[in-house]
Protein backbone atom coordinates (compact mmCIF):
# COMPACT_ATOMS: atom_id res chain seq x y z
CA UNK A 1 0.00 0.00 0.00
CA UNK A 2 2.58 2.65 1.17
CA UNK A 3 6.07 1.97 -1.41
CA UNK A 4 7.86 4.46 0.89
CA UNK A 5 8.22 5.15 4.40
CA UNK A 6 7.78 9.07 3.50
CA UNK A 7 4.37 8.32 1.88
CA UNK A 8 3.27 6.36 4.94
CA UNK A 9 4.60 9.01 7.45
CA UNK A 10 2.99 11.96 5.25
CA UNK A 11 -0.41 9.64 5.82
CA UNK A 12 -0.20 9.04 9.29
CA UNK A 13 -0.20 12.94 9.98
CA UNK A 14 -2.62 13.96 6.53
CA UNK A 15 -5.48 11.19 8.89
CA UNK A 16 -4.40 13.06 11.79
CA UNK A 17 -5.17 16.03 10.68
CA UNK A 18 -8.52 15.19 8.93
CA UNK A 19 -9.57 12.82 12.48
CA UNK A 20 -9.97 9.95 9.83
CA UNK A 21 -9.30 6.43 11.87
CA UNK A 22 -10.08 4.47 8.97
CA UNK A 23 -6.52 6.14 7.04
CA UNK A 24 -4.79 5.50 10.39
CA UNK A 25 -5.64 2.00 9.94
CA UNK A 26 -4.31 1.45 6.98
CA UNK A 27 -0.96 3.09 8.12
CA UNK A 28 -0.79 1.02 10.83
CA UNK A 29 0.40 -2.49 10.69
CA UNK A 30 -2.18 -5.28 11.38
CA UNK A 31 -0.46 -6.62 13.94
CA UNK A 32 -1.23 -7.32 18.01
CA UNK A 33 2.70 -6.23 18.62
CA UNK A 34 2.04 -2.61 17.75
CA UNK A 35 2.89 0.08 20.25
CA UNK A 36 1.72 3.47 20.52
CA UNK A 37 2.75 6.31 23.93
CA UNK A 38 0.74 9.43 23.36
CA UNK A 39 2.49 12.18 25.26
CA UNK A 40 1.38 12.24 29.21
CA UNK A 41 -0.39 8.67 28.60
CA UNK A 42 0.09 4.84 29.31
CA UNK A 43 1.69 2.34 26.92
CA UNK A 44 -1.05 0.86 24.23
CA UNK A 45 -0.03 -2.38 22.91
CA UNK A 46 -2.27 -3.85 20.00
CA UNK A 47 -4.03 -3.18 16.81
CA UNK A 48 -7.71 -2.65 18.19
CA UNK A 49 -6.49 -0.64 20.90
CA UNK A 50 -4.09 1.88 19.23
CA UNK A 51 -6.83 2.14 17.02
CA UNK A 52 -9.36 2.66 20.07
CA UNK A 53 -6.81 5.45 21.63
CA UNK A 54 -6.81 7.62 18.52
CA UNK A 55 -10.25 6.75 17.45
CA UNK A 56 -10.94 8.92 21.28
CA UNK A 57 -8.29 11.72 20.62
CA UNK A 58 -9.69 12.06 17.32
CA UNK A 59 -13.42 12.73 17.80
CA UNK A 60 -12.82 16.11 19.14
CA UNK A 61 -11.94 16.59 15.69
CA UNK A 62 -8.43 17.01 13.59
CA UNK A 63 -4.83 17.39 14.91
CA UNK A 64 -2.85 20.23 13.08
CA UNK A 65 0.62 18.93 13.50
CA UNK A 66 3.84 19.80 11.39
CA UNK A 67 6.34 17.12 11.24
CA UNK A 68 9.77 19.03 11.31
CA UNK A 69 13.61 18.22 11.87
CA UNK A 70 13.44 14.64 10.84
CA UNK A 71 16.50 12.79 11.31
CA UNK A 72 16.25 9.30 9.85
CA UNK A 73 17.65 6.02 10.47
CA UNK A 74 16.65 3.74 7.58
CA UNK A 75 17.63 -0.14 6.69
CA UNK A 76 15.90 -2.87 3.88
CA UNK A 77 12.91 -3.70 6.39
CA UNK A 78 12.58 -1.00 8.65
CA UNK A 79 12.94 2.96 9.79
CA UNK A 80 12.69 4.86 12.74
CA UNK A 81 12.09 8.67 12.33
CA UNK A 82 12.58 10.76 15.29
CA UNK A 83 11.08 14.35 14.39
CA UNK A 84 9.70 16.93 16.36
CA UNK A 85 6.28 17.79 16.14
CA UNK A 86 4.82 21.09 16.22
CA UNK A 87 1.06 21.14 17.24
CA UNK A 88 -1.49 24.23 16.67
CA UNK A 89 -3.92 24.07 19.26
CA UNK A 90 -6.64 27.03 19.36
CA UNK A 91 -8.51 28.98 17.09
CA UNK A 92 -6.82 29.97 13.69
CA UNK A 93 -6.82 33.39 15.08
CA UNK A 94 -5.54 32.30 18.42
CA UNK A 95 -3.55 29.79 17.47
CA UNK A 96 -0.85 28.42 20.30
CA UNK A 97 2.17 26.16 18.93
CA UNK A 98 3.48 23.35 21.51
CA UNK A 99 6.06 20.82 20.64
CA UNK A 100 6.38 17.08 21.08
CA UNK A 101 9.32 15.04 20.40
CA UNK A 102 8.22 12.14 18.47
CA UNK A 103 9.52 8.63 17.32
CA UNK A 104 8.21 6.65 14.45
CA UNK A 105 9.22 3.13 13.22
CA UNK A 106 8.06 1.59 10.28
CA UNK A 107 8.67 -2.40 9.02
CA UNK A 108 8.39 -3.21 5.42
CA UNK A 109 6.21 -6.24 4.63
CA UNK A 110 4.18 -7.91 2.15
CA UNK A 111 1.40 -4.88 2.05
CA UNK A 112 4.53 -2.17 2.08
CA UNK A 113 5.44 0.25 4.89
CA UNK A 114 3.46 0.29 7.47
CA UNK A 115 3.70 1.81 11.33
CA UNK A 116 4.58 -0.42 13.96
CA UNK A 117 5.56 2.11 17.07
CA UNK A 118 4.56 6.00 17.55
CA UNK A 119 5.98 7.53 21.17
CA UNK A 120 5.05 11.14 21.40
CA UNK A 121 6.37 12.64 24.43
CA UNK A 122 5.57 16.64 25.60
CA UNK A 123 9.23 18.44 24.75
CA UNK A 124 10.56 20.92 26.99
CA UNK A 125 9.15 24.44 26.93
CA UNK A 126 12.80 26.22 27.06
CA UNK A 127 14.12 23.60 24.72
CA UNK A 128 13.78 26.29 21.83
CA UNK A 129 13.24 25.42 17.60
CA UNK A 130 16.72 26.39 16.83
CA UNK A 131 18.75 24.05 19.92
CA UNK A 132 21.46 23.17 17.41
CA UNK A 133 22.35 20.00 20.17
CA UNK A 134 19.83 17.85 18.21
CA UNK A 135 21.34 18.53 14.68
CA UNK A 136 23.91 15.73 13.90
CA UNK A 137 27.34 16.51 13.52
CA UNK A 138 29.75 16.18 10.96
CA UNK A 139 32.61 13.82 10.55
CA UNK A 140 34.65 16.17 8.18
């Protein structure tokens, strides 16, 4: 379904944003081993409830999050993307941004890339956008 881990990453956050449950569940992988920490919240283990935990967050409506400062670690079967996310909560007038450090890991199957683990976690308010201590380093 997804050839690319960037097409299934840029779904997971497009069914985010439009609260659809159904697209989540085709990002994530059918599979009882799944994980999913939202940030403040328990450890959900399973297909049916990962699905259950967002299918709750989400019917308050859509999440306006922007994926930003990726930094990738990718092999034949599997990647783990550890981005920060920048959330809009509020009115579009009164918009407030908080940030959440995020990790995703994907396997590659039979049905393509698919999400296996998602652990959000609340990121520090002083941390700052520009902290240039998360931006790998250069060997030369």
């Amino acid at each position: 379904m997804f050839a690319t881990v960037d097409e299934a990453e840029r779904a997971f956050y497009d069914a985010l944003e439009r609260a659809d449950v159904n697209r989540l569940a085709q990002v994530w992988a059918d599979d009882e081993e799944i994980v999913c920490v939202h940030p403040g919240g328990l450890r959900v283990v399973g297909h049916h409830a990962v699905l259950e935990s967002w299918h709750t967050i989400l019917s308050g409506g859509g999440l306006h999050i922007r994926p930003t400062r990726l930094v990738s670690l990718h092999s034949m079967m599997s990647a783990v993307h550890s981005l920060i996310e920048m959330i809009s909560v509020g009115t579009p007038g009164e918009a407030e941004v908080a940030h959440c450090y995020a990790t995703n890991v994907y396997h590659k199957g039979p049905t393509g890339w698919r999400l296996v683990m998602h652990h959000a976690s609340a990121a520090p308010v002083d941390a700052g956008m520009l902290d240039l201590n998360d931006v790998p380093g250069l060997l030369h």
